[in-house]
Protein backbone atom coordinates (compact mmCIF):
# COMPACT_ATOMS: atom_id res chain seq x y z
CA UNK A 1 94.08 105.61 86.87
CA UNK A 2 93.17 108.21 89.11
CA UNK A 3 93.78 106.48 92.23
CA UNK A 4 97.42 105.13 90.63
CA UNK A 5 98.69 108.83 89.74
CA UNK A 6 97.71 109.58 93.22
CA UNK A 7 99.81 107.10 94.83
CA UNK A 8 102.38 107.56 92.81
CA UNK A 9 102.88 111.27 93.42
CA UNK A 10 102.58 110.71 96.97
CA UNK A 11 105.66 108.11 96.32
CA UNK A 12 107.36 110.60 95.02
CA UNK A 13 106.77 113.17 96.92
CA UNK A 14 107.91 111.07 100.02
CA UNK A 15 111.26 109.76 98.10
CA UNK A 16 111.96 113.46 97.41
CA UNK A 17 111.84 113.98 101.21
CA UNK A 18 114.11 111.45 101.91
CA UNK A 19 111.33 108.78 103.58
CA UNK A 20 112.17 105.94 101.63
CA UNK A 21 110.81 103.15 104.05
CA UNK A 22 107.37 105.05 104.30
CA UNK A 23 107.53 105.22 100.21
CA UNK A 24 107.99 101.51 100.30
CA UNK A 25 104.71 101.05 102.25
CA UNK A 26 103.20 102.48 99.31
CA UNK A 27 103.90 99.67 96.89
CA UNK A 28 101.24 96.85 97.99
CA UNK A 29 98.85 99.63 97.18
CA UNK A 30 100.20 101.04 94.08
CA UNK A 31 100.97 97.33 92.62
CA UNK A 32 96.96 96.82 93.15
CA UNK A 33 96.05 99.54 91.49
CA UNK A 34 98.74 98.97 88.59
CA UNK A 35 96.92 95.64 87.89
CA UNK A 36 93.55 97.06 87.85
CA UNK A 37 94.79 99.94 85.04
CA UNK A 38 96.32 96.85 83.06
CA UNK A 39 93.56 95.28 83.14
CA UNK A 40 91.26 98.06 82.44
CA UNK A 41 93.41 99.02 79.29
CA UNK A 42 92.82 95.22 78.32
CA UNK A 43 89.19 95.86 78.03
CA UNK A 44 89.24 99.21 76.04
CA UNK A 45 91.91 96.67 73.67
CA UNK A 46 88.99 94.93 73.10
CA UNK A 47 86.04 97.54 72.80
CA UNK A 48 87.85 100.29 71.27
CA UNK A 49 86.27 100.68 68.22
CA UNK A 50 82.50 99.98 69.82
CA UNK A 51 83.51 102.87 72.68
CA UNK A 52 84.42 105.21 69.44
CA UNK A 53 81.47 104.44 67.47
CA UNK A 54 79.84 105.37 70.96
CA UNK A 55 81.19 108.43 71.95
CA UNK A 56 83.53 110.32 69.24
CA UNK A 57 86.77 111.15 70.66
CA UNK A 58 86.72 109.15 73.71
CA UNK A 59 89.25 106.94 72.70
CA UNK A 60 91.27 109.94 72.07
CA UNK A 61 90.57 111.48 75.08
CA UNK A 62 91.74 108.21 77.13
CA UNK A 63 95.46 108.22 74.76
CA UNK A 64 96.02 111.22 76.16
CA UNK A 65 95.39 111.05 79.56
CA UNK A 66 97.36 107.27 79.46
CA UNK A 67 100.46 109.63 77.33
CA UNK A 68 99.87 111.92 80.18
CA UNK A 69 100.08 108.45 82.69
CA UNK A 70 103.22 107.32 81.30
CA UNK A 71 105.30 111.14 81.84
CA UNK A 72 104.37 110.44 85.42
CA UNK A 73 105.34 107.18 85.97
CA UNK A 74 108.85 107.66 83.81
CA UNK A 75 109.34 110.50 86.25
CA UNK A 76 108.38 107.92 89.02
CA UNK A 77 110.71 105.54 88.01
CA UNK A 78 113.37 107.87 87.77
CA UNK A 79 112.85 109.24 91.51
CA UNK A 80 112.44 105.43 92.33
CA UNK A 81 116.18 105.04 90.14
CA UNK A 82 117.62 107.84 92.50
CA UNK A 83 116.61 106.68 95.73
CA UNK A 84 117.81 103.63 95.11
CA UNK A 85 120.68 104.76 94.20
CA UNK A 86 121.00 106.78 97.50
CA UNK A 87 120.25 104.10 99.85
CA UNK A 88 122.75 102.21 98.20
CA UNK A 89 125.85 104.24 98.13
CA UNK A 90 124.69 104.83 102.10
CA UNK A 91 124.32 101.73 102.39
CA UNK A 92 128.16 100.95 101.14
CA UNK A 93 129.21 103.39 103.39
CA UNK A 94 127.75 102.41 106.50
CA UNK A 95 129.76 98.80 105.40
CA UNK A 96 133.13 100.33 104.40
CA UNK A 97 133.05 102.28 107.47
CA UNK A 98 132.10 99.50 109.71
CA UNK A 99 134.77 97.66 107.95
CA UNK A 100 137.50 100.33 108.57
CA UNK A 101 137.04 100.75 111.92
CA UNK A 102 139.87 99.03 114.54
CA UNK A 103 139.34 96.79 116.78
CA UNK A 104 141.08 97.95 120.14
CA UNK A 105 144.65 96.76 120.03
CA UNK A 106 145.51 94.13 122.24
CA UNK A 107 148.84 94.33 124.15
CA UNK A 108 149.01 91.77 125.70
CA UNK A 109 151.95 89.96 123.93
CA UNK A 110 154.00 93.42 124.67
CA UNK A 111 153.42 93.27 128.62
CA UNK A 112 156.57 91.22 130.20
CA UNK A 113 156.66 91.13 133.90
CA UNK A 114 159.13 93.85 135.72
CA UNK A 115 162.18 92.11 137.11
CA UNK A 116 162.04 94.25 140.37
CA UNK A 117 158.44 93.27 141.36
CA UNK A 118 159.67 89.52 140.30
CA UNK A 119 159.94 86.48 143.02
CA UNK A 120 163.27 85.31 143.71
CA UNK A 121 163.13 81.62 144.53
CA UNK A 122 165.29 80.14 147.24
């Protein structure tokens, strides 16, 4: 979980500094790590009651710190939510602007030849 919250705050940290592509290199990493929590949390499922028979209050002890897991990560997802946002509308912009600008004018239906300068045959 440790290693998770890390990552994640260093994702953050880098969204909130406007480096979205180097908070994307983050996510091969942090989707490891995600599985490994799951799967940890799958065990203590299973061996809950045997780790509190153990060791009084662990159980306890681990809610809280996964409560304390899950403020982070909403707060993740929200930065996550934003930036998306933000490379999206930039995104749009970078089209719609690409999309208004004019393409040189051509004028070459306009440009008749000038009678003076013109060949008289015969």
């Amino acid at each position: 979980m440790d290693a998770l919250l890390q990552l994640i705050e260093a994702e953050a940290e880098l969204l909130r500094a406007g480096k979205i592509f180097a908070a994307r290199e983050l996510g091969q990493r942090k989707s490891y790590y995600a599985k490994r929590y799951m799967d940890e949390l799958a065990v203590l499922g299973a061996i809950g009651q045997s780790l509190e028979d153990l060791d009084p209050g662990q159980v306890a002890r681990l809610r809280q710190r996964h409560e304390e897991f899950r403020s982070v990560l909403q707060i993740n997802l929200a930065a996550l939510a934003t930036a998306r946002a933000v490379s999206d509308s930039a995104l749009q912009a970078v089209v719609d602007n690409s999309r208004n600008l004019r393409r040189p004018e051509s004028h070459a239906e306009e440009v008749r030849p000038n009678p003076r300068f013109a060949r008289h045959a015969g």
